[in-house]
C-alpha atoms as a PDB file:
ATOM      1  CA  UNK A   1       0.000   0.000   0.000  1.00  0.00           C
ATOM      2  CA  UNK A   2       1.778   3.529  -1.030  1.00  0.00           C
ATOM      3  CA  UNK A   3       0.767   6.206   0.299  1.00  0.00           C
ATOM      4  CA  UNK A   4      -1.859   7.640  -1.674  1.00  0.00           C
ATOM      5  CA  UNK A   5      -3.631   4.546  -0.993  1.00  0.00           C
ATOM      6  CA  UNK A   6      -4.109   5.502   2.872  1.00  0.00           C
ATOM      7  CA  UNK A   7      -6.393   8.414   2.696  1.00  0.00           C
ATOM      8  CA  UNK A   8      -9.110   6.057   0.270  1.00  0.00           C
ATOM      9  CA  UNK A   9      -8.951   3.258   2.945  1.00  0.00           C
ATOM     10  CA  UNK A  10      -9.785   5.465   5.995  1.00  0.00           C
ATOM     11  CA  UNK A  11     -12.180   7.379   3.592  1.00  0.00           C
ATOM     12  CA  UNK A  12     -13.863   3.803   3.047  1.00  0.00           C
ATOM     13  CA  UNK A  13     -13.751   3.089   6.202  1.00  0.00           C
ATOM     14  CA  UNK A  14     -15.610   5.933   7.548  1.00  0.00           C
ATOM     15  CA  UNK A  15     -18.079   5.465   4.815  1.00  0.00           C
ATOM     16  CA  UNK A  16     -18.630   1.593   6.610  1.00  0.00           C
ATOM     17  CA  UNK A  17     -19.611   3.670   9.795  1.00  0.00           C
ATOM     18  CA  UNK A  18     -21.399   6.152   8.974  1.00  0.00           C
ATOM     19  CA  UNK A  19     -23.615   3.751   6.920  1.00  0.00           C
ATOM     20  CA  UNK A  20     -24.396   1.643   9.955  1.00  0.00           C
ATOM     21  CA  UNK A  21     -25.396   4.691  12.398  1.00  0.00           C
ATOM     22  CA  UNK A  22     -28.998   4.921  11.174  1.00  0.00           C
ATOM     23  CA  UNK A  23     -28.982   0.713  11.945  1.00  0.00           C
ATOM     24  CA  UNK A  24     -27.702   1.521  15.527  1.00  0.00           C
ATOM     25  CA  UNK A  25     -29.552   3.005  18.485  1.00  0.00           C
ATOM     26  CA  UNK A  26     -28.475   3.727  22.033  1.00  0.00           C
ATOM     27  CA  UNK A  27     -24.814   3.599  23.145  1.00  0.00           C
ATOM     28  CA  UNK A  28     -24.336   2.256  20.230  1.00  0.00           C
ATOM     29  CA  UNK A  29     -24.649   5.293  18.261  1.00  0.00           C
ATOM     30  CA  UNK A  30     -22.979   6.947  20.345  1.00  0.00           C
ATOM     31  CA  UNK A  31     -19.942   4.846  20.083  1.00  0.00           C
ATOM     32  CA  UNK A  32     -20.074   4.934  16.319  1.00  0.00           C
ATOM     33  CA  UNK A  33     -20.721   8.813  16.505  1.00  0.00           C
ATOM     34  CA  UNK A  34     -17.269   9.345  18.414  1.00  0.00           C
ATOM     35  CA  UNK A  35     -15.292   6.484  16.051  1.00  0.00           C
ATOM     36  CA  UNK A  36     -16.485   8.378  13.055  1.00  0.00           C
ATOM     37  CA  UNK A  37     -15.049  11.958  14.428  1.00  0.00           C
ATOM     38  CA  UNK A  38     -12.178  10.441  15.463  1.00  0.00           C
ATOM     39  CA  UNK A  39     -11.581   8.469  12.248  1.00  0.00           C
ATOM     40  CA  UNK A  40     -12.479  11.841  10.418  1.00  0.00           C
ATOM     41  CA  UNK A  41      -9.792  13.531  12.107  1.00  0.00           C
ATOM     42  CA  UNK A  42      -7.269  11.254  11.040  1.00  0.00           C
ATOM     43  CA  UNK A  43      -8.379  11.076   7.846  1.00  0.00           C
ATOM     44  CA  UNK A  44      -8.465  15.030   7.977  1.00  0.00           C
ATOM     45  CA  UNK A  45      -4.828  15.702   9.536  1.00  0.00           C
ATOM     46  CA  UNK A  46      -3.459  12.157   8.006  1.00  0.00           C
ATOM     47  CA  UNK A  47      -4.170  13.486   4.379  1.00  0.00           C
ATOM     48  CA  UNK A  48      -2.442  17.344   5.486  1.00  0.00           C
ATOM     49  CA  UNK A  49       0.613  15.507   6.663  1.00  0.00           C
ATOM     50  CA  UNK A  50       0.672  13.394   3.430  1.00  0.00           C
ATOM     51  CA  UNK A  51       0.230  15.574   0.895  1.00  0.00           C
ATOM     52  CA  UNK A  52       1.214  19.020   2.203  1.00  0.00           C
ATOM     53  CA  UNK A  53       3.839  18.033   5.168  1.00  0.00           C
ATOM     54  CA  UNK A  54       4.383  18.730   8.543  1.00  0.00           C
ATOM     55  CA  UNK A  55       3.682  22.482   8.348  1.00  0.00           C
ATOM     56  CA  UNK A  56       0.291  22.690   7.620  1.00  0.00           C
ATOM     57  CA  UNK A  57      -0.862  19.213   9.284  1.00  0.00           C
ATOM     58  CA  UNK A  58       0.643  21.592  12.630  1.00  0.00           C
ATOM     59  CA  UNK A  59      -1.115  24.387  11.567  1.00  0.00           C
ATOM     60  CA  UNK A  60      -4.199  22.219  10.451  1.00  0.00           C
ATOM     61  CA  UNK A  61      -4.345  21.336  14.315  1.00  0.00           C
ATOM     62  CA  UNK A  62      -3.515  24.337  15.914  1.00  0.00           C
ATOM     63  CA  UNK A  63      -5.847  26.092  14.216  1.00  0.00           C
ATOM     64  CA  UNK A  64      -9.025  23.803  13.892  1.00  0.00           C
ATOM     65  CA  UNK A  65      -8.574  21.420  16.718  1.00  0.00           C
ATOM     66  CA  UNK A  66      -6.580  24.023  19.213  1.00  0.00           C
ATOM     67  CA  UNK A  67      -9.240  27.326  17.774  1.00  0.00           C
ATOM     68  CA  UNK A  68     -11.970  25.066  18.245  1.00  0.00           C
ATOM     69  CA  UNK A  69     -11.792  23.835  21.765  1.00  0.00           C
ATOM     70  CA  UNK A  70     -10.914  26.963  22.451  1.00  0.00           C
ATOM     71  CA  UNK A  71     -13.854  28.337  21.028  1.00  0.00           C
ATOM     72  CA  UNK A  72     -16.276  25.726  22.125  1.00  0.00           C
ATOM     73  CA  UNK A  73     -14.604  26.133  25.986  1.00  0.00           C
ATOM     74  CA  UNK A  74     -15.900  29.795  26.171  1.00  0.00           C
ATOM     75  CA  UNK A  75     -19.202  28.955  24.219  1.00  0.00           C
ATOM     76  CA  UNK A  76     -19.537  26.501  26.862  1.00  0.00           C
ATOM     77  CA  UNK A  77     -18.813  28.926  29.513  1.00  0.00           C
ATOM     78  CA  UNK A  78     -20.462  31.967  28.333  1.00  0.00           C
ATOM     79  CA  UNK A  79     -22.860  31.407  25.660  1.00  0.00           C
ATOM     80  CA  UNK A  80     -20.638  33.284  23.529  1.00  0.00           C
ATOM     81  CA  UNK A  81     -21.061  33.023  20.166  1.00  0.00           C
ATOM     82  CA  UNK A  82     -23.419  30.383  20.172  1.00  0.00           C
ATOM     83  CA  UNK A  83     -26.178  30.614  22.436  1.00  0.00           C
ATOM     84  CA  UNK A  84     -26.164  28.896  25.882  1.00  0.00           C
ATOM     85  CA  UNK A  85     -26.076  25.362  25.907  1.00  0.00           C
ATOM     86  CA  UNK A  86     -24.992  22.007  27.698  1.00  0.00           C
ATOM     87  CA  UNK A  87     -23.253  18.925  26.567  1.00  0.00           C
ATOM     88  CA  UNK A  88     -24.093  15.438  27.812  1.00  0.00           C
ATOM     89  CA  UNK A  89     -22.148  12.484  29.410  1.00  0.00           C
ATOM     90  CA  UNK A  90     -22.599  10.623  25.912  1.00  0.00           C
ATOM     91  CA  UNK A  91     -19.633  11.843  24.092  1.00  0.00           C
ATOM     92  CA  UNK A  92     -16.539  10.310  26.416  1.00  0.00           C
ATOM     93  CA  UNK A  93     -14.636  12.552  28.332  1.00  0.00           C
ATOM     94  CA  UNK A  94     -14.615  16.383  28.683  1.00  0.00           C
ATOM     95  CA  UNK A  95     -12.407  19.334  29.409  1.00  0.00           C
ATOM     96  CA  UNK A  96     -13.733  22.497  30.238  1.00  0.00           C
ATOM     97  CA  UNK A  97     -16.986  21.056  29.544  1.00  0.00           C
ATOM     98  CA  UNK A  98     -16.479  19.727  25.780  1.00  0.00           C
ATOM     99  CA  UNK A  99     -16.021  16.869  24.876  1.00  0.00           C
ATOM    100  CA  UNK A 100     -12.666  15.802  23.757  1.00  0.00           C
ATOM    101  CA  UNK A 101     -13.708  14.975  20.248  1.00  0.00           C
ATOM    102  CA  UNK A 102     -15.831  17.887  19.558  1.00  0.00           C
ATOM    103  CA  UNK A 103     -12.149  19.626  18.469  1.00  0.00           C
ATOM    104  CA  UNK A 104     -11.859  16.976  16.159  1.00  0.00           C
ATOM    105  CA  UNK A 105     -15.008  17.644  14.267  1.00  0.00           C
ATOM    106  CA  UNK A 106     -14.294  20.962  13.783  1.00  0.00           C
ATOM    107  CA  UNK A 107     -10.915  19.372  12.176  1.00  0.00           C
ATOM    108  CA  UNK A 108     -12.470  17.084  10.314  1.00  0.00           C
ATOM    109  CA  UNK A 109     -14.585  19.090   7.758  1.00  0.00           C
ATOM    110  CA  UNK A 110     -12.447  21.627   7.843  1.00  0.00           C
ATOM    111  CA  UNK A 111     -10.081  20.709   5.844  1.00  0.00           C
ATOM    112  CA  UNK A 112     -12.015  18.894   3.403  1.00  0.00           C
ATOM    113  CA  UNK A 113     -14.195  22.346   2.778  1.00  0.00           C
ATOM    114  CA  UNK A 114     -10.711  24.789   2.642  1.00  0.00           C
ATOM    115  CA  UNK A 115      -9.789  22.196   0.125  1.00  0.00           C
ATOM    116  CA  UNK A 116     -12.871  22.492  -2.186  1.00  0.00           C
ATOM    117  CA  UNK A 117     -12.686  26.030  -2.188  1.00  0.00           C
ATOM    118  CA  UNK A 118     -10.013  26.215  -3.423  1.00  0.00           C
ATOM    119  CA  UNK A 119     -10.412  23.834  -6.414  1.00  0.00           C
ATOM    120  CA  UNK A 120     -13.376  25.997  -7.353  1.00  0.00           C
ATOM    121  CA  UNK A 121     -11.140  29.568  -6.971  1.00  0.00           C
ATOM    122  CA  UNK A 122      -8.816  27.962  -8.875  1.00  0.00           C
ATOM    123  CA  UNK A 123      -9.917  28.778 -13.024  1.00  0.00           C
ATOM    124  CA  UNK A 124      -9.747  26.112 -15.099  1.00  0.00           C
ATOM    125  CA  UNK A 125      -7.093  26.077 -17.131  1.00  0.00           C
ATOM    126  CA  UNK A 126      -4.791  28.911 -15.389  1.00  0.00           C
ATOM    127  CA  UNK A 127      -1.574  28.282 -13.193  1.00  0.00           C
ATOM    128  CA  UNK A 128      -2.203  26.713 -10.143  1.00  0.00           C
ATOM    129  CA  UNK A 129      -2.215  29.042  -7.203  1.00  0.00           C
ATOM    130  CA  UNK A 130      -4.150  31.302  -9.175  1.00  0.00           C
ATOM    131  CA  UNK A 131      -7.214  32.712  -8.054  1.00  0.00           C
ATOM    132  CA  UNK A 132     -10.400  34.001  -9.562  1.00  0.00           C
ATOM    133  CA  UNK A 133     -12.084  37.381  -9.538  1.00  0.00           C
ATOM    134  CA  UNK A 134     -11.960  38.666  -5.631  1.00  0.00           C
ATOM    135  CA  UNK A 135      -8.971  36.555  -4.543  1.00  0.00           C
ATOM    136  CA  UNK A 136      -8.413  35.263  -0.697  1.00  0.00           C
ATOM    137  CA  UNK A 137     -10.864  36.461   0.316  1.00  0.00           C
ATOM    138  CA  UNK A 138     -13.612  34.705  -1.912  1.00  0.00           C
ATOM    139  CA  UNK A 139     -11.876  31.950  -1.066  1.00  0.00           C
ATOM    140  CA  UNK A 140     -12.371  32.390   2.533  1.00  0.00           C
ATOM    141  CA  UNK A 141     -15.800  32.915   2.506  1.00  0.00           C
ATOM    142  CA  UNK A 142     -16.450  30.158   0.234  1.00  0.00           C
ATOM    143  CA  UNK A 143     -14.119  27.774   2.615  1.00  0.00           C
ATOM    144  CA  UNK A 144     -16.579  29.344   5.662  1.00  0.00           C
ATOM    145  CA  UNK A 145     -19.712  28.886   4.012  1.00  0.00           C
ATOM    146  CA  UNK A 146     -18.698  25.279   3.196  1.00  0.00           C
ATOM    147  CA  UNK A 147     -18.253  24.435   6.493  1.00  0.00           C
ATOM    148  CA  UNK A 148     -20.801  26.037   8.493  1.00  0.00           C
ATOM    149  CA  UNK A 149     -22.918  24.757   5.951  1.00  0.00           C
ATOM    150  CA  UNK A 150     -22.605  21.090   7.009  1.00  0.00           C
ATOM    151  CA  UNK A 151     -23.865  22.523  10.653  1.00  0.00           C
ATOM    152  CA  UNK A 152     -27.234  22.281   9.234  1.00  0.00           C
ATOM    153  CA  UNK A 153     -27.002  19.030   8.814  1.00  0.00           C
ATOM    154  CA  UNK A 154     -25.213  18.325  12.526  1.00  0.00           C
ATOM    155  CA  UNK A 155     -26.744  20.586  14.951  1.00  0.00           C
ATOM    156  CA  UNK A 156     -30.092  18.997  14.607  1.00  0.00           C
ATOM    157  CA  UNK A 157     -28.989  15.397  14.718  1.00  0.00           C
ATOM    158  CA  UNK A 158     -26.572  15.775  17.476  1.00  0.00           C
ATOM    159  CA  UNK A 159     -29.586  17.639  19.409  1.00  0.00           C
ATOM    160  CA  UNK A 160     -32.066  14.915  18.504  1.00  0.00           C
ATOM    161  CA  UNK A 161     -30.050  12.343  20.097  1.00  0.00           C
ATOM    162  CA  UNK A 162     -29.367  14.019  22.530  1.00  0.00           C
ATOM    163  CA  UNK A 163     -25.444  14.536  22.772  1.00  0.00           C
ATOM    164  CA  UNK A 164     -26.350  18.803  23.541  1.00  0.00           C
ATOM    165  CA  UNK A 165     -29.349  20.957  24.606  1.00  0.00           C
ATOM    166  CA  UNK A 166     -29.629  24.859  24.586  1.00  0.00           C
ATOM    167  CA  UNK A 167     -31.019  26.500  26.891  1.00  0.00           C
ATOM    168  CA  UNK A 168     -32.673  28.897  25.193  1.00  0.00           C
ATOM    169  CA  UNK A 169     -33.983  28.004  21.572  1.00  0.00           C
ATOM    170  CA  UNK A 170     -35.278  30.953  20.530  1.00  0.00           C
ATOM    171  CA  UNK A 171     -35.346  32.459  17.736  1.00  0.00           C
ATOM    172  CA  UNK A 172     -35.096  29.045  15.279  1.00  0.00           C
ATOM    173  CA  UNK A 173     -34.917  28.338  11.612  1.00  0.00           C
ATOM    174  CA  UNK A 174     -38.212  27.091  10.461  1.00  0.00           C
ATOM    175  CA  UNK A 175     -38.698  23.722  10.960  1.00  0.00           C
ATOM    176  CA  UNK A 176     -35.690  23.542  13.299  1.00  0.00           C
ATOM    177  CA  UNK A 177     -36.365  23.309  17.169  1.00  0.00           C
ATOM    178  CA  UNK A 178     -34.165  23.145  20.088  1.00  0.00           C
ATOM    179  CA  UNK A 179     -31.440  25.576  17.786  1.00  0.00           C
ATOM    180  CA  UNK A 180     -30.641  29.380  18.533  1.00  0.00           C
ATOM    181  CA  UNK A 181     -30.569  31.147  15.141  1.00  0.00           C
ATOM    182  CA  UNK A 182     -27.171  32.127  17.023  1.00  0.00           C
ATOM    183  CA  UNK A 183     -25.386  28.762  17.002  1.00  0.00           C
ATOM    184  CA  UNK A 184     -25.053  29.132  13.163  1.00  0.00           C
ATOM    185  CA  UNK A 185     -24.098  32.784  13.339  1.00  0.00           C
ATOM    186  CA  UNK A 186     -21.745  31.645  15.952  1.00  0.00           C
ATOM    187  CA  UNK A 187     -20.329  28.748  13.389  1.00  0.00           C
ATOM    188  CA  UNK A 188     -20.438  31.247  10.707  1.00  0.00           C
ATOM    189  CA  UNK A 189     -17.728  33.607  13.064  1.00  0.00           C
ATOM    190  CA  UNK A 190     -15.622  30.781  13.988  1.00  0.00           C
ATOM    191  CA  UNK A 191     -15.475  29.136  10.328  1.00  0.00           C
ATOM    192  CA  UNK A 192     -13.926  32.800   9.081  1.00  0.00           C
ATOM    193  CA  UNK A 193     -11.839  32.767  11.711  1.00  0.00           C
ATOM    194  CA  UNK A 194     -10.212  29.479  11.207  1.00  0.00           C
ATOM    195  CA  UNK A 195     -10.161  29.802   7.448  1.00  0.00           C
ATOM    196  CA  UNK A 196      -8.657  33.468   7.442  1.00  0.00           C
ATOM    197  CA  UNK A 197      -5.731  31.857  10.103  1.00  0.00           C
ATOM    198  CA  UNK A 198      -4.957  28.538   8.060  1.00  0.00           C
ATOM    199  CA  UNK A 199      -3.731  30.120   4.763  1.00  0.00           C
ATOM    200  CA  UNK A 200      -0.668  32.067   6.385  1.00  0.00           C
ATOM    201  CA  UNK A 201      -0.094  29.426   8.947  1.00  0.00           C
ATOM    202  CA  UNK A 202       0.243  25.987   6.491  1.00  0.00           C
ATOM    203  CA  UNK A 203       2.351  28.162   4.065  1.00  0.00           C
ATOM    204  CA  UNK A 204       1.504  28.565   0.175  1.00  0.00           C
ATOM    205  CA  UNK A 205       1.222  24.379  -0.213  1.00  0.00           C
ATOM    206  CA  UNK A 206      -2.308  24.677   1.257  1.00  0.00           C
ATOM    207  CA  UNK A 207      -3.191  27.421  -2.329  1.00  0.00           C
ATOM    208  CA  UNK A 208      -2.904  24.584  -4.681  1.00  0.00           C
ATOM    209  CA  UNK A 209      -4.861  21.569  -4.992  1.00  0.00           C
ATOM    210  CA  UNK A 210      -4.322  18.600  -7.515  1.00  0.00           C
ATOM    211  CA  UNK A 211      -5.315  14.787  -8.202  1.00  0.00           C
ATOM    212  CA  UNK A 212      -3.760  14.389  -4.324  1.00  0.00           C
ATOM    213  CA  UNK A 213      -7.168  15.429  -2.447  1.00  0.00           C
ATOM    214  CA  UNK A 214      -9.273  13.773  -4.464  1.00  0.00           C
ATOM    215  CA  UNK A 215      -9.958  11.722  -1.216  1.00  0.00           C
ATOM    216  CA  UNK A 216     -10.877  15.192   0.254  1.00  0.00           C
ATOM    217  CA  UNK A 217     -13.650  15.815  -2.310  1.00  0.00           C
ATOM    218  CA  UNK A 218     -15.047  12.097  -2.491  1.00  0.00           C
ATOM    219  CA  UNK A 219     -15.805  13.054   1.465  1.00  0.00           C
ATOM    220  CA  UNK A 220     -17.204  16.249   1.555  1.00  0.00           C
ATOM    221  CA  UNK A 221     -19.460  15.624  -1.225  1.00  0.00           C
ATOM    222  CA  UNK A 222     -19.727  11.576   0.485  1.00  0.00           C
ATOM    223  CA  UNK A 223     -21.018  14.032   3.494  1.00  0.00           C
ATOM    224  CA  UNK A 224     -23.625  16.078   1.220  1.00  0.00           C
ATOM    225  CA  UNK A 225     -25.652  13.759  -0.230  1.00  0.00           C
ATOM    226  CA  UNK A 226     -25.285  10.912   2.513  1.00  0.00           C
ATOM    227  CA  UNK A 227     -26.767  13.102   5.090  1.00  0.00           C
ATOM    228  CA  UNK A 228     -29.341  14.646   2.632  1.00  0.00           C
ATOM    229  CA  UNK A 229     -30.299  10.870   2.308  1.00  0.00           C
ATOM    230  CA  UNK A 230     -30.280  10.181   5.665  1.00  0.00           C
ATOM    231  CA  UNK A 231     -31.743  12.809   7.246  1.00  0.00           C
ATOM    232  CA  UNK A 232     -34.753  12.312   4.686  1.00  0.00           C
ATOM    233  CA  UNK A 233     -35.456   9.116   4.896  1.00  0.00           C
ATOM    234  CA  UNK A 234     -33.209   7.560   7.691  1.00  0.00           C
ATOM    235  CA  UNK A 235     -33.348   9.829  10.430  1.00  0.00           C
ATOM    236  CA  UNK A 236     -36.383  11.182   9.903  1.00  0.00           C
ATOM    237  CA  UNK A 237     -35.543  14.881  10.381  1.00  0.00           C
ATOM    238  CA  UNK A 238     -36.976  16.167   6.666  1.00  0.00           C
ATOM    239  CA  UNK A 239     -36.578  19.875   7.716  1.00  0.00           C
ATOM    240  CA  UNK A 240     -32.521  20.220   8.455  1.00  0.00           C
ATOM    241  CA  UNK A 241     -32.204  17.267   5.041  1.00  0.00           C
ATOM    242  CA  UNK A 242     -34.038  20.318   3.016  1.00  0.00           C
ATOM    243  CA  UNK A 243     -32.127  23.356   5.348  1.00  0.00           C
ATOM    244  CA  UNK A 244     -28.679  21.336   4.732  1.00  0.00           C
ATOM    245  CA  UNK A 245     -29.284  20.256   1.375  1.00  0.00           C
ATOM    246  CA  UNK A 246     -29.586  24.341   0.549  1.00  0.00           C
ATOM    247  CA  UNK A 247     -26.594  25.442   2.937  1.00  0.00           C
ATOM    248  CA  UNK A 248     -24.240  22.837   2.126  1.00  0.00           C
ATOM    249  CA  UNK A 249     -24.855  23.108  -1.868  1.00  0.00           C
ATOM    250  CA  UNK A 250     -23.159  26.410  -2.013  1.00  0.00           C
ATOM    251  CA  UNK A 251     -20.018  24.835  -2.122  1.00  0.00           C
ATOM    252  CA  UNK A 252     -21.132  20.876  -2.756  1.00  0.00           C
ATOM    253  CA  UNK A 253     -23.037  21.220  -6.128  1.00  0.00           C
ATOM    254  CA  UNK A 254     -20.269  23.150  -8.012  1.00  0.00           C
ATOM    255  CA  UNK A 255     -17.417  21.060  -6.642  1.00  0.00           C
ATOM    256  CA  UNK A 256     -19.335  18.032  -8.249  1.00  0.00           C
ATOM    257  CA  UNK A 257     -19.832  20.142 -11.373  1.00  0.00           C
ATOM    258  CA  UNK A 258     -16.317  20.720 -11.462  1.00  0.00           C
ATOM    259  CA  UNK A 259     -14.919  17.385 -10.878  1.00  0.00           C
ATOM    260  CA  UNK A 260     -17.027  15.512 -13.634  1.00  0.00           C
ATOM    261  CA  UNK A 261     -15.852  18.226 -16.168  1.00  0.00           C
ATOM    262  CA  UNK A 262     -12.304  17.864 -15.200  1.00  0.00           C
ATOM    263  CA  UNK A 263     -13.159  14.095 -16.041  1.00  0.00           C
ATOM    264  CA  UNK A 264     -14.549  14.476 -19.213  1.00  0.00           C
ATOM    265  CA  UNK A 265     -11.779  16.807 -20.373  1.00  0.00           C
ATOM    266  CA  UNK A 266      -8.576  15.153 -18.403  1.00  0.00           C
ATOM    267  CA  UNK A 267      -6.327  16.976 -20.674  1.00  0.00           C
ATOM    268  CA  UNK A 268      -7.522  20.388 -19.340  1.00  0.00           C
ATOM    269  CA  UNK A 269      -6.576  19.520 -16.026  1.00  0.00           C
ATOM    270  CA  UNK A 270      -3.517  21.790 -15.067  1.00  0.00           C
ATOM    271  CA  UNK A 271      -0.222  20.237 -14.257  1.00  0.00           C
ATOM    272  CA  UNK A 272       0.734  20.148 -10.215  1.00  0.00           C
ATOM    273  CA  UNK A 273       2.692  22.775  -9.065  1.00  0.00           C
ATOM    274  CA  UNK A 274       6.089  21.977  -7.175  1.00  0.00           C
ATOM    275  CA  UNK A 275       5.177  25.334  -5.159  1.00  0.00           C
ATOM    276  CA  UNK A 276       1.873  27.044  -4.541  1.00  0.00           C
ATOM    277  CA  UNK A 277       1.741  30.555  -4.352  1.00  0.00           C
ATOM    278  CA  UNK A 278      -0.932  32.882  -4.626  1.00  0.00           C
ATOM    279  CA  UNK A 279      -1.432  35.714  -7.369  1.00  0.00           C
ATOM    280  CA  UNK A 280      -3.671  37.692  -8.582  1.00  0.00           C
ATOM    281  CA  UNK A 281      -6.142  36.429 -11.087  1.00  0.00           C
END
């Protein structure tokens, strides 16, 4: 097995686990809820190291899984910026009231959605490293949208089973009970955050993207349209399949587009870059 081969297997493997959760009930699914974060994060920070090096897996972690206990910690304590709320005993162990793998998560999709954004900043056919009309910063917003976007699809399944209540609900998205307007504005905050931080911190390997994260994009759009399914039909929560399906196709939907056109026209596909630095489109 080389190397390239390792992010597919743990991708497959996470796929295995995440298909048997709607099977499972109980401690159960809890147990396979904290083996998929964890197995997420590896994939996440496994496929940094791999591809990118040492540099931006560290800053991958520092800022993702250090920024988001850190954030979670004073949510926790505070209710700042997302609303007051409680986790339970379901998750394993806590710190500071989170639980240890709640960090991870953050981690997890975060790199997957930095990742797509910047395939779809990239234009076809230019230099890579080069970015389209409105620059970083497009990027970073699209990077931010594509993560908070998947809360849509988490907040109301973690809350239905129970893993975190708020204690105040109020206002909610239609459709959407038991979740402060203010927990997705609060994801929204932290998402720029982290995304605005990772670019200077992993260095100018984390502008380019190539055939190398095509593990990356099989799982965030694995994540779309597995959770629209099972959220639909599975889980039975129809109103956060149709609120995620929306949020999380900002970034989902072209990054499919993309990919099957780079398929059909493989000769259009740039070559990789032995440096990735950023220029103006």
């Amino acid at each position: 097995m080389t190397r390239r081969h390792v992010p597919w297997l743990l991708l497959a493997l996470l796929v295995l686990i995440q298909i048997c959760y709607p099977l499972t009930t109980g401690a159960t699914r809890a147990r396979l809820t904290v083996a998929t974060v964890v197995l997420g994060y590896l994939l996440a920070v496994g496929h940094a190291l791999l591809t990118r090096g040492p540099r931006t897996a560290a800053a991958l972690v520092a800022v993702a899984t250090g920024g988001g206990f850190a954030i979670e910690a004073l949510g926790v304590a505070t209710g700042f910026p997302f609303g007051s709320y409680d986790y339970s005993g379901e998750l394993g162990p806590k710190l500071a009231g989170v639980p240890l793998i709640i960090p991870l998560a953050w981690t997890w999709m975060a790199w997957p959605a930095w990742l797509a954004a910047v395939r779809l900043t990239t234009p076809a056919g230019r230099t890579p490293g080069t970015l389209t009309p409105g620059g970083h910063v497009g990027r970073v917003a699209l990077a931010t949208v594509g993560l908070a976007g998947w809360d849509l699809f988490l907040d109301p399944q973690m809350v239905a089973e129970g893993y975190w209540v708020w204690r105040d609900a109020t206002p909610a998205l239609p459709g959407l009970p038991g979740i402060p307007v203010s927990n997705y504005l609060g994801w929204l905050l932290f998402a720029v955050l982290l995304m605005s931080a990772l670019r200077p911190l992993a260095g100018p390997a984390v502008a380019v993207t190539d055939s190398r994260d095509d593990p990356m994009s099989a799982l965030y759009l694995w994540t779309y349209f597995s959770s629209v399914l099972a959220h639909a039909v599975f889980l039975r929560l129809p109103a956060s399949a149709i609120w995620g399906a929306v949020g999380m196709a900002v970034v989902a939907v072209p990054l499919a587009v993309t990919l099957l056109r780079a398929r059909r026209r493989p000769a259009d596909r740039p070559a990789p870059a032995r440096t990735g630095v950023d220029t103006p489109a």
